[in-house]
Every structure is written in C-alpha cells, then in structure tokens.
C-alpha atoms as a PDB file:
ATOM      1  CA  UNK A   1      60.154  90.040  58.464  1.00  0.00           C
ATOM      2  CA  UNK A   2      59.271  88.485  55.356  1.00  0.00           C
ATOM      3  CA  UNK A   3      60.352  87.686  51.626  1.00  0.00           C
ATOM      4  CA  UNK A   4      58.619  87.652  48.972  1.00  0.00           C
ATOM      5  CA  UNK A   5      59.443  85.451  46.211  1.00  0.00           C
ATOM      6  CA  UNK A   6      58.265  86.065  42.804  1.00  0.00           C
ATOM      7  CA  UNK A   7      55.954  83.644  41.459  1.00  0.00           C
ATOM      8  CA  UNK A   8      53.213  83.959  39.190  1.00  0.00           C
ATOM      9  CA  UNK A   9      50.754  82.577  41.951  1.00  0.00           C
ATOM     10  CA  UNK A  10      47.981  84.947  41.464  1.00  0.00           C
ATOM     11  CA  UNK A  11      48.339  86.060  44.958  1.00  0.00           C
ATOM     12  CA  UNK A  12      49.672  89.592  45.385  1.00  0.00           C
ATOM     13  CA  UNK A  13      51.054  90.924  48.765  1.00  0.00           C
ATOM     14  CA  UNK A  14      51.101  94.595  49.360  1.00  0.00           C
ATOM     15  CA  UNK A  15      53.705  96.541  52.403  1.00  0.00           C
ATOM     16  CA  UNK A  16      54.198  99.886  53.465  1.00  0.00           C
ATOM     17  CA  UNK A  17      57.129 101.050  52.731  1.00  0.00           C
ATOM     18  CA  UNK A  18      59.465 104.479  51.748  1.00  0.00           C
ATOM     19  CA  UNK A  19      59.654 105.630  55.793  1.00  0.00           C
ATOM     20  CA  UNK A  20      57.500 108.694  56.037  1.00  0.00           C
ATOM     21  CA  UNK A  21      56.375 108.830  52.359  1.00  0.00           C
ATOM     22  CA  UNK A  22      54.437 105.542  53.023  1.00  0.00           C
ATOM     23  CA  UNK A  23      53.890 104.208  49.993  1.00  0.00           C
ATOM     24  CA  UNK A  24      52.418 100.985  48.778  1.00  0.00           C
ATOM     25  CA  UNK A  25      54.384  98.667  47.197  1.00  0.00           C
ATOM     26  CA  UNK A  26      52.714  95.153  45.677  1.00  0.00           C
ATOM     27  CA  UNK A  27      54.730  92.372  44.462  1.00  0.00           C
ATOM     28  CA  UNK A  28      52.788  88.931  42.983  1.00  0.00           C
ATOM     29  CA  UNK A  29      53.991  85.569  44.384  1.00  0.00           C
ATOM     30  CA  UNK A  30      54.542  83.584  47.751  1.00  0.00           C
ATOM     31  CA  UNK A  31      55.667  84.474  51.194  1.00  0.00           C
ATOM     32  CA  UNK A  32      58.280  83.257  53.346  1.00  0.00           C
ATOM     33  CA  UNK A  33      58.360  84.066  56.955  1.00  0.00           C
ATOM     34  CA  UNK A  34      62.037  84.945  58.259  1.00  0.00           C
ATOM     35  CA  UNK A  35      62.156  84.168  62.016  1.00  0.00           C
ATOM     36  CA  UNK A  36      64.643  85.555  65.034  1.00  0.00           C
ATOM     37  CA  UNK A  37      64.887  88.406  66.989  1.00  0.00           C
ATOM     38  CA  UNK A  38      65.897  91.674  65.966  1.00  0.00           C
ATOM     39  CA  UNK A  39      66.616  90.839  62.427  1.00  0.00           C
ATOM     40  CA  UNK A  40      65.664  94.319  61.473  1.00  0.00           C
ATOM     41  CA  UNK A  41      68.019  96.711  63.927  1.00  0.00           C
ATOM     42  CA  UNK A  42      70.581  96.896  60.891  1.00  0.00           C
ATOM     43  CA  UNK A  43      68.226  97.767  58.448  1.00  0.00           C
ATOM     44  CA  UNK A  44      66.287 100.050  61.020  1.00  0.00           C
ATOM     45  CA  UNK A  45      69.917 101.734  61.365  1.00  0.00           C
ATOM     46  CA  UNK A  46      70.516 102.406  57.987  1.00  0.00           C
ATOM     47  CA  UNK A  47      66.548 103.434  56.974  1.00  0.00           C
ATOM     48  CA  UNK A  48      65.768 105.004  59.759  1.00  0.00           C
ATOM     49  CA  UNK A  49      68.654 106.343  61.766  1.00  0.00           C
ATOM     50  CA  UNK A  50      71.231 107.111  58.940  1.00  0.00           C
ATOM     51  CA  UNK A  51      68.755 107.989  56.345  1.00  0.00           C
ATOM     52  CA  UNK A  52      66.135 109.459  59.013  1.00  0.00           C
ATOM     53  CA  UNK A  53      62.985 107.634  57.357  1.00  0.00           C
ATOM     54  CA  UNK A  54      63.037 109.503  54.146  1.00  0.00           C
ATOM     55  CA  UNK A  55      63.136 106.793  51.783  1.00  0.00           C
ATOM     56  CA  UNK A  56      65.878 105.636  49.709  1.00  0.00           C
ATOM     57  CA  UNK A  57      63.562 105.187  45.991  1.00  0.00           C
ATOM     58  CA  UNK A  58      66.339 106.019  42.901  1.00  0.00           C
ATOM     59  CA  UNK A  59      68.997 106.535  45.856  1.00  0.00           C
ATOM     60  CA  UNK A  60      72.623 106.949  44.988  1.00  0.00           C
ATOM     61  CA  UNK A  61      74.383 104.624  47.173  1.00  0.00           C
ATOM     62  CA  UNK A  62      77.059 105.158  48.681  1.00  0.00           C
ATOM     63  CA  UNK A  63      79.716 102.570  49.111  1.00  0.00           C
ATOM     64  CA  UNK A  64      80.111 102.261  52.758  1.00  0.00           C
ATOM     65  CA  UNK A  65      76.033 102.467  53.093  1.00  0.00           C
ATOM     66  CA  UNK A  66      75.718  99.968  50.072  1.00  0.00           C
ATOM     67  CA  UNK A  67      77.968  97.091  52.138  1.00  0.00           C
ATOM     68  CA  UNK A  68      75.779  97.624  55.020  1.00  0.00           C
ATOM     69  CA  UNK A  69      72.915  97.043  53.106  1.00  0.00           C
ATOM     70  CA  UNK A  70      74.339  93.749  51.393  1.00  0.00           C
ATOM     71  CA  UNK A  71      74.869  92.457  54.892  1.00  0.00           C
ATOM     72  CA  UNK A  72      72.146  93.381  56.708  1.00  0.00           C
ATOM     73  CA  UNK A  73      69.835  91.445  54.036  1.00  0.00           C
ATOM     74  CA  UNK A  74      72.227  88.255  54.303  1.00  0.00           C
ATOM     75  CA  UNK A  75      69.640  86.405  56.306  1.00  0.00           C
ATOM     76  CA  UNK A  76      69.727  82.577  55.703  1.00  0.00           C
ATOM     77  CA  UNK A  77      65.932  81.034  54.386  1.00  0.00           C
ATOM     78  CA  UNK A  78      64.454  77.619  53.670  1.00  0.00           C
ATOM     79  CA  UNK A  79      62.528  78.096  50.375  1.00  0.00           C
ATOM     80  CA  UNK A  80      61.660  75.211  48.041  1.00  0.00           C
ATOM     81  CA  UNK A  81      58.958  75.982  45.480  1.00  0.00           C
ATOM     82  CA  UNK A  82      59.268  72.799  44.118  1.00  0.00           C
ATOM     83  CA  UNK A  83      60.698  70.743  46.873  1.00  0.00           C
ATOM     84  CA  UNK A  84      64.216  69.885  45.420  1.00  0.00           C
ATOM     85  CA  UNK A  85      65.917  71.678  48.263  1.00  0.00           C
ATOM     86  CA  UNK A  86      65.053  73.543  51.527  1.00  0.00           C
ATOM     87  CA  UNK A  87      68.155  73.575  53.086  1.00  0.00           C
ATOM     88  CA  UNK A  88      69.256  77.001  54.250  1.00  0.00           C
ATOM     89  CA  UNK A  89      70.970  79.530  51.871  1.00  0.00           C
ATOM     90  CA  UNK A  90      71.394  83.353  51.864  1.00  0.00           C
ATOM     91  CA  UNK A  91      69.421  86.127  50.748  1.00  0.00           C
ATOM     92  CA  UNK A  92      71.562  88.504  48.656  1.00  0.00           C
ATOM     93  CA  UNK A  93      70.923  92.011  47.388  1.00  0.00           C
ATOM     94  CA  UNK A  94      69.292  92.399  43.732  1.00  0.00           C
ATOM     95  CA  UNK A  95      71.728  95.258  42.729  1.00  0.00           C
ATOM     96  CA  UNK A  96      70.312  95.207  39.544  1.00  0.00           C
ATOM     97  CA  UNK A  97      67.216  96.967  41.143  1.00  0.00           C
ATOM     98  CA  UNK A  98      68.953  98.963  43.493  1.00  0.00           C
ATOM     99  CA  UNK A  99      66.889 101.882  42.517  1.00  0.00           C
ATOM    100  CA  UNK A 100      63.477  99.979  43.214  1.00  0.00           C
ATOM    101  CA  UNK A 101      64.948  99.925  47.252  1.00  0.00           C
ATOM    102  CA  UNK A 102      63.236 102.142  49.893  1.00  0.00           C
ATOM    103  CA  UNK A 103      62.912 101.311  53.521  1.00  0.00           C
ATOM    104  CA  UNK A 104      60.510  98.195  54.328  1.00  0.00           C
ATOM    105  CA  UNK A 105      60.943  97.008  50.578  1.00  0.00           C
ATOM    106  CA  UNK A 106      64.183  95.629  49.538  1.00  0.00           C
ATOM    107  CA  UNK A 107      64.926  93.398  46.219  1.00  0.00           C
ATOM    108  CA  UNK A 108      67.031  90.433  46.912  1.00  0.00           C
ATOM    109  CA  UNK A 109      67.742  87.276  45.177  1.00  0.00           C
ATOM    110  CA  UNK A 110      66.496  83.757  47.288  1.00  0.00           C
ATOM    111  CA  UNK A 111      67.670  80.275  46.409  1.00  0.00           C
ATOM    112  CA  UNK A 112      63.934  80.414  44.034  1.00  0.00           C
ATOM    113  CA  UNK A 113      64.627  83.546  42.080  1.00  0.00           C
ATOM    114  CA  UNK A 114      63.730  87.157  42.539  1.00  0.00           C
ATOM    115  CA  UNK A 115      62.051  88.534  45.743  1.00  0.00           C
ATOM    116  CA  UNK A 116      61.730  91.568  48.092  1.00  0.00           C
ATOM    117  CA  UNK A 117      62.294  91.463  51.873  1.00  0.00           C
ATOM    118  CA  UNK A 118      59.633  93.677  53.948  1.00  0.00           C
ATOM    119  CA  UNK A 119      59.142  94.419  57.550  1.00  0.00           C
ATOM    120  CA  UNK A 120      57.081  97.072  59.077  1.00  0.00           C
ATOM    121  CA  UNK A 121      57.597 100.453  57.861  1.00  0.00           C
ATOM    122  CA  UNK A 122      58.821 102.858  60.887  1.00  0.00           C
ATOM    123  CA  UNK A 123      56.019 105.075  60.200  1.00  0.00           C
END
C-alpha cells in the first residue's frame, strides 16, 4: 500500500483502480510507502467482498459502509515534506471527495495535505 500526497513535484503516479472496470487513475506528487501485513483485508472486504469489485466511483454511501471505510484508511504514516515533523499521525478520509473513491484509489487527508491511498486493484 501506498499514499500519495499531493505535491506539485512534476512526478505523476498512475494505479489501477475501480475493481473490474480497471481504470487508470493519475494523481501528481510524492509517494509514501505504508508498511505491515494485511493492511488491505478491510478494504479488500468492503471493495471486493461487500461491493463484489464493481467499483464504488459517485457511490452513495451508506452509513454503516461509510464508518468502515473511515477506519479501514486510519493507518498511521511518517510524512514530512519539509522536515518539521515525521512523527506518526493518521490518515483520515477526504469526505469532501467521497465521490472521486473507487476500489484501489481512495482520497484521504495526511499530516502534508491531500492524498490518495492505492494498493493493487483485485483485478
């Protein structure tokens, strides 16, 4: 798993995302490795299993599916850009781009700004 924080770096990462539709989503700045094991069974659950790899894009969210989501993306990071503070602090949900999440490509908010996390698409 990664994020992706939004920078204007000139680098652009691309993932494959949206379950079976596999679509290609691109987001401009720097990537931050999130390490452990497993980190993505509860957002395979909810992606895959509840929503059965369709894709979520423009989704209406329910509210029980909508807290599982907020905590499966709770994942503590180090990010600095400019070296003030890496200590560890959590990822949160950007719910004010709830309709820009599909599987493999969520928006959160890190301790730097804006970014999405992405892991491997299940297709």
């Amino acid at each position: 798993m990664f994020v992706i924080v939004a920078a204007p770096t000139g680098v652009i990462y691309q993932n494959q995302a949206g379950g079976f539709r596999c679509a290609q989503y691109q987001q401009e700045g720097y990537l931050v490795p999130v390490f452990g094991r497993d980190l993505d069974d509860d957002l395979k659950e909810i992606f895959v299993r509840e929503l059965k790899g369709q894709g979520s894009r423009h989704m209406d969210w329910p509210a029980d599916l909508l807290d599982r989501l907020r905590i499966a993306v709770a994942f503590h990071i180090s990010v600095s850009m400019d070296g003030d503070d890496a200590s560890p602090a959590p990822l949160a949900l950007d719910e004010s781009r709830l309709s820009e999440v599909d599987e493999a490509w969520v928006p959160v908010v890190t301790p730097d700004g804006p970014g999405i996390l992405v892991w491997e698409n299940c297709d």
